[in-house]
C-alpha atoms as a PDB file:
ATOM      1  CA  UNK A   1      88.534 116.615 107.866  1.00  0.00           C
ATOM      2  CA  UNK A   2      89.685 114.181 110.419  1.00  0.00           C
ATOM      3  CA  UNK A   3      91.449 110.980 109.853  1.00  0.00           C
ATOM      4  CA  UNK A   4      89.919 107.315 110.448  1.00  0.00           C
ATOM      5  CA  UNK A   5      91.170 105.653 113.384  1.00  0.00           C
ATOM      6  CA  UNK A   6      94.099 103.096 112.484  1.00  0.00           C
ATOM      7  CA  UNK A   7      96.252 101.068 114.908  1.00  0.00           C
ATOM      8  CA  UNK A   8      99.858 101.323 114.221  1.00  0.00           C
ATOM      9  CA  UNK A   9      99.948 101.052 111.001  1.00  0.00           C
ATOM     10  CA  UNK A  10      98.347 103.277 108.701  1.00  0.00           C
ATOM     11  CA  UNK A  11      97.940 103.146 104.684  1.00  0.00           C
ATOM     12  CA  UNK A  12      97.683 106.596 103.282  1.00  0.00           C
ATOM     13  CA  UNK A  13      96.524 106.520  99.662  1.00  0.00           C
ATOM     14  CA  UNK A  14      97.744 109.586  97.794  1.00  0.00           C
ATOM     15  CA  UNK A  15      95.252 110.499  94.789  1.00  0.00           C
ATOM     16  CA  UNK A  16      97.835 112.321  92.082  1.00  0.00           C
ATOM     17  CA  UNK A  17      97.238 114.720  89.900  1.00  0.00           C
ATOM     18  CA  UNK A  18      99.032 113.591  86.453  1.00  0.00           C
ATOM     19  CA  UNK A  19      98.692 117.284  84.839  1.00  0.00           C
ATOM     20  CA  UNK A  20     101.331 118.548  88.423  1.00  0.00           C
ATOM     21  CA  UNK A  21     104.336 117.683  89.636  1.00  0.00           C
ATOM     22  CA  UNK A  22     103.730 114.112  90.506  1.00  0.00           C
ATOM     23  CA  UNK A  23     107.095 113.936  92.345  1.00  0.00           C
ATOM     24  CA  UNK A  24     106.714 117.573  94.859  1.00  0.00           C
ATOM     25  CA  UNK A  25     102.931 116.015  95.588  1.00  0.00           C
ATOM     26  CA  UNK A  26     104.641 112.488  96.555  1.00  0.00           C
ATOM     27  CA  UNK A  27     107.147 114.729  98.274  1.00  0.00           C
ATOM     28  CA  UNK A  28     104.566 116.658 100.154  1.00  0.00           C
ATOM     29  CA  UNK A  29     102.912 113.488 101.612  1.00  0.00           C
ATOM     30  CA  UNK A  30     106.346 112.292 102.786  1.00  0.00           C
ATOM     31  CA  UNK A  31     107.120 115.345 104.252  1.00  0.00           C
ATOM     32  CA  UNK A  32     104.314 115.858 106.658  1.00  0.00           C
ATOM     33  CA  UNK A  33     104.261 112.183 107.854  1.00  0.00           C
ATOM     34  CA  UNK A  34     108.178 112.136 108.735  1.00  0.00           C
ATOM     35  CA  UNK A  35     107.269 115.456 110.628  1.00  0.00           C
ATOM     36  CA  UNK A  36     104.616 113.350 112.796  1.00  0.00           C
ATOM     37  CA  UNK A  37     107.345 111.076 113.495  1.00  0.00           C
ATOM     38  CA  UNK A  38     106.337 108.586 111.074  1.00  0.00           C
ATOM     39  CA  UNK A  39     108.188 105.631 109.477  1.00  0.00           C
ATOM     40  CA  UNK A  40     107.601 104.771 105.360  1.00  0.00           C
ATOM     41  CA  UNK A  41     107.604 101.195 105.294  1.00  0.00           C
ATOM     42  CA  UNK A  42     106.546 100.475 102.428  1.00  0.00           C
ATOM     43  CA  UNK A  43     104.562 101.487  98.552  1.00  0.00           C
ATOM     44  CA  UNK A  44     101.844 100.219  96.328  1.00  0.00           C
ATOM     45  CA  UNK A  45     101.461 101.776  93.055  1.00  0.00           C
ATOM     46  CA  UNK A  46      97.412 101.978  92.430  1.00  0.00           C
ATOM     47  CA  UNK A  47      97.611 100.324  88.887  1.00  0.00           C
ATOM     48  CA  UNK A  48      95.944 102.352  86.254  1.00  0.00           C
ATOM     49  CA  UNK A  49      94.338 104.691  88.524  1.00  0.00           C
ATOM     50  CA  UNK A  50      97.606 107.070  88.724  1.00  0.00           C
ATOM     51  CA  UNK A  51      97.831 107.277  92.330  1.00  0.00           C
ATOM     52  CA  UNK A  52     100.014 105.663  95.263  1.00  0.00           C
ATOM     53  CA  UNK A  53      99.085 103.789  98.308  1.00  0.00           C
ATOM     54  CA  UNK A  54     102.049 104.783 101.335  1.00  0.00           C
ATOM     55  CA  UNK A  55     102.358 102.359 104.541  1.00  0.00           C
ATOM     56  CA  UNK A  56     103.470 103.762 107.536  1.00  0.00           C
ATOM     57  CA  UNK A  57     104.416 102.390 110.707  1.00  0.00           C
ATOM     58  CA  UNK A  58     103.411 105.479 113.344  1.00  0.00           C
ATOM     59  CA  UNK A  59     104.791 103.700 115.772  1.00  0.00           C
ATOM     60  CA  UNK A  60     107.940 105.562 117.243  1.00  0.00           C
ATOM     61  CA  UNK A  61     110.949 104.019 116.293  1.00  0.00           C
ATOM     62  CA  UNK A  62     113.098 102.294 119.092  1.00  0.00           C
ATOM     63  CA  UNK A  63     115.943 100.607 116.949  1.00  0.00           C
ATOM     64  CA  UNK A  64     116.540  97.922 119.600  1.00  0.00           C
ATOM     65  CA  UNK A  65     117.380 100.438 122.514  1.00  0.00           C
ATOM     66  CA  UNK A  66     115.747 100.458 126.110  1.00  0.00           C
ATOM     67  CA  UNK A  67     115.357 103.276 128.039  1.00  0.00           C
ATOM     68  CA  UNK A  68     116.346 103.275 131.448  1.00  0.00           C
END
């Protein structure tokens, strides 16, 4: 399945299931988007549908330096 087109910031809603490990699924998510270089900046819980809404900023990070 391919992922829609975002600019750079993308929200990533993660869909748990409440009978697992809620935490290694959370985990799991953060895992492969710090791998693409990826930057949490923020969550949402989904209120009463038991899920979690990540915001990431898939920009890379620069920290105020310049290259050159």
């Amino acid at each position: 399945m391919t992922e829609p087109r975002h600019g750079r910031f993308y929200a990533q809603e993660l869909v748990l299931d409440l009978n697992a490990n809620v935490r290694e699924q959370i985990q799991e998510a953060l895992d492969a988007n710090e791998a693409q270089d990826w930057h949490l900046v923020g969550v949402w819980s989904v209120p009463g549908e038991g899920g979690v809404m990540l915001f990431w900023d898939t920009a890379r990070a620069g920290f105020g330096r310049t290259t050159g």
